[in-house]
C-alpha atoms as a PDB file:
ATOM      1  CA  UNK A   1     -12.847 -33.159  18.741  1.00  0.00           C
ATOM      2  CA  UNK A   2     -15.237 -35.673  17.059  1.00  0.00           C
ATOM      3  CA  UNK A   3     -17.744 -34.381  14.700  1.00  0.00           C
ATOM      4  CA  UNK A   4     -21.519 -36.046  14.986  1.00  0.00           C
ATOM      5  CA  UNK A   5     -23.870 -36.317  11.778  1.00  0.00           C
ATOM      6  CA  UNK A   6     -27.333 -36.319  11.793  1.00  0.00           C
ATOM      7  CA  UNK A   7     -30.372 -36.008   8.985  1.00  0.00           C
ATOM      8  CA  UNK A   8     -33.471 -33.159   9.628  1.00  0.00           C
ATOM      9  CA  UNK A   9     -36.319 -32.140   7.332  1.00  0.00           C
ATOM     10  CA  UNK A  10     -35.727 -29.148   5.411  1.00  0.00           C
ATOM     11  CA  UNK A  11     -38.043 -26.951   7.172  1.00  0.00           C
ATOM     12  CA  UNK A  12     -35.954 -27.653  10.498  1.00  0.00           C
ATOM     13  CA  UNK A  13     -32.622 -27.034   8.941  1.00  0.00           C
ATOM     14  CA  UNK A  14     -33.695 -23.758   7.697  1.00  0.00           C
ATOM     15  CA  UNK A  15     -35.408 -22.781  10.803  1.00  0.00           C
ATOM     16  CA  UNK A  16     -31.831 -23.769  12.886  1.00  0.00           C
ATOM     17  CA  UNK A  17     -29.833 -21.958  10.718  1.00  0.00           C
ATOM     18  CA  UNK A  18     -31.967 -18.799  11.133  1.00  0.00           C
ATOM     19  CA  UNK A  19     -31.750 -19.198  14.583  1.00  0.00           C
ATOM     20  CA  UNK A  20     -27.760 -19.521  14.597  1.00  0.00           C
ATOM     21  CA  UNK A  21     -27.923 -16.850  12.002  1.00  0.00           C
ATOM     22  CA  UNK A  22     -29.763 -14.721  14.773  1.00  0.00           C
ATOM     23  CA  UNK A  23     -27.376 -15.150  17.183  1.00  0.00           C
ATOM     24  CA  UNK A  24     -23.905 -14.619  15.025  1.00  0.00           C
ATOM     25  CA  UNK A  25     -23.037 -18.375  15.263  1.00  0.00           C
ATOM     26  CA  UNK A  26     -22.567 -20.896  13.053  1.00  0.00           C
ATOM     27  CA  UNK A  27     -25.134 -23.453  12.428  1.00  0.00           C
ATOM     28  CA  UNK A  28     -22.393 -25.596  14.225  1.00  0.00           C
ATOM     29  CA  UNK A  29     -21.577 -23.547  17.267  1.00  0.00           C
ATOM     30  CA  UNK A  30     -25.759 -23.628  17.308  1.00  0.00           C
ATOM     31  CA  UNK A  31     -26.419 -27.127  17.391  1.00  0.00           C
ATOM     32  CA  UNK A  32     -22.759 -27.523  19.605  1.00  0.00           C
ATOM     33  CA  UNK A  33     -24.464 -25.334  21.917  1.00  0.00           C
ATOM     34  CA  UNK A  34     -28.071 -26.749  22.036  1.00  0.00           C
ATOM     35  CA  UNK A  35     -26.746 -30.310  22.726  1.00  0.00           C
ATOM     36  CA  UNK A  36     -24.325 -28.866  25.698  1.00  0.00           C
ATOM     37  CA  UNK A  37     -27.826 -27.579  27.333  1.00  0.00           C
ATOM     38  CA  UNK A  38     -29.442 -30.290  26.753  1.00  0.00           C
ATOM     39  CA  UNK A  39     -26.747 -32.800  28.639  1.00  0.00           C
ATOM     40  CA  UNK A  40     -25.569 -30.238  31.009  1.00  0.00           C
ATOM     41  CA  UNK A  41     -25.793 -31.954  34.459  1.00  0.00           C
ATOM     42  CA  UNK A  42     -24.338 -28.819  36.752  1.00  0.00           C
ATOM     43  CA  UNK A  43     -25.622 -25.908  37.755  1.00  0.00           C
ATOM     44  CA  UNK A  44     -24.660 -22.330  35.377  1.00  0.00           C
ATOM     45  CA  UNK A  45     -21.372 -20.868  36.757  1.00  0.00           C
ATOM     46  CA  UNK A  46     -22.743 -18.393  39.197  1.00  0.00           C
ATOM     47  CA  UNK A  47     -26.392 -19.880  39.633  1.00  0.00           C
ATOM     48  CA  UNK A  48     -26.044 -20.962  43.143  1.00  0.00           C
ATOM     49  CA  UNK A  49     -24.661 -17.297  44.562  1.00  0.00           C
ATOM     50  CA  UNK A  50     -27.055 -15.369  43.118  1.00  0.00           C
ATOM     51  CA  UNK A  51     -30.320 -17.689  44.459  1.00  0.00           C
ATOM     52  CA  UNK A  52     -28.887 -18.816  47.571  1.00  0.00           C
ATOM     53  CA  UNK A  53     -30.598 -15.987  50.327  1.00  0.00           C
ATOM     54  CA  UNK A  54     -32.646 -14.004  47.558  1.00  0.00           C
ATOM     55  CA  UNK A  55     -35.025 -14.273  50.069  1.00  0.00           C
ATOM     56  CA  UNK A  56     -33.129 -13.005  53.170  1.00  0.00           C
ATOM     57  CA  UNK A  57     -35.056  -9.860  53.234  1.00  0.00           C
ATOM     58  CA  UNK A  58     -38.441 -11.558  53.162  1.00  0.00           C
ATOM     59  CA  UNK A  59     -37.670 -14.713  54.773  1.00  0.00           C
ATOM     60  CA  UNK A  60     -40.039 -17.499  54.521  1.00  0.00           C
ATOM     61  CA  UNK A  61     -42.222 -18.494  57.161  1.00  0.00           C
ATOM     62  CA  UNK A  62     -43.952 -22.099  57.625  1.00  0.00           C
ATOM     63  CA  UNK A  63     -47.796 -22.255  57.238  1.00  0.00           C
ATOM     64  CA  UNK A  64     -49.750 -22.729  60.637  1.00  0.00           C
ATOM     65  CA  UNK A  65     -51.384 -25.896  61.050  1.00  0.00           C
ATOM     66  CA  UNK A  66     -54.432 -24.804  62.232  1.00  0.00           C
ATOM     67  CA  UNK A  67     -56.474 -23.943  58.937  1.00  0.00           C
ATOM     68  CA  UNK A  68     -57.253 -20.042  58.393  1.00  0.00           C
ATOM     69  CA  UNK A  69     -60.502 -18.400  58.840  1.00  0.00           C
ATOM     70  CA  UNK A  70     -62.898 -18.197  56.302  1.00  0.00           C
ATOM     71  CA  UNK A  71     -62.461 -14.675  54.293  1.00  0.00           C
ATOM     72  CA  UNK A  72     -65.334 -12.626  54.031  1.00  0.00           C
ATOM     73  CA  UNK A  73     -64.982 -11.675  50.427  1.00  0.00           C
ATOM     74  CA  UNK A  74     -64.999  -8.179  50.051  1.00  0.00           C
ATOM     75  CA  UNK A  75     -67.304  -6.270  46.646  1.00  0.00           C
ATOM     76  CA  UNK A  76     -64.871  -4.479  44.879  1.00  0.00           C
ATOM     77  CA  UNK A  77     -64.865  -0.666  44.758  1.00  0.00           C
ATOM     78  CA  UNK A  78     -67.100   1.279  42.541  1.00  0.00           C
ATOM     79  CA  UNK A  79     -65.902   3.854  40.799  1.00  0.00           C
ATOM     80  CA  UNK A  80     -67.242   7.747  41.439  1.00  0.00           C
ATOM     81  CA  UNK A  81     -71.145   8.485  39.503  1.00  0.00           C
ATOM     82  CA  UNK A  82     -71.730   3.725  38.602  1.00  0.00           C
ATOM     83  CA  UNK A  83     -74.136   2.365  40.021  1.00  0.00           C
ATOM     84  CA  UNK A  84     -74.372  -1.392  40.457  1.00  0.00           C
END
């Protein structure tokens, strides 16, 4: 597998390892795993079947094309013993 070298500040180092740290990896499973997000180009295992008809019980509906009525705004209720 190759191995890839590259220079940060020490404020970003330390703030990566804490991170990895966090997370029980090693800095280099961190950064191994960061760069795999970042270039990933398919979707998660699993993403498509659980979005695909999350909607089916509230379908979606296409706007009319007439535009809507104007909405007569409504004061919001008081409560009990205010007075406006």
């Amino acid at each position: 597998m190759p191995q890839l070298f590259f220079s940060v500040e020490r404020p970003v180092a330390d703030e990566l390892a804490r991170r990895a740290a966090a997370e029980n990896l090693s800095l280099s499973q961190y950064l191994a795993r960061l760069v795999r997000e970042q270039i990933q180009t398919e979707w998660p295992d699993g993403y498509l079947s659980a979005v695909i008809g999350c909607c089916a019980d509230d379908p979606l509906r296409e706007p009319p094309d007439e535009a809507p009525d104007e909405v007569e705004l409504q004061s919001p209720r008081q409560a009990p013993g205010v007075q406006a």
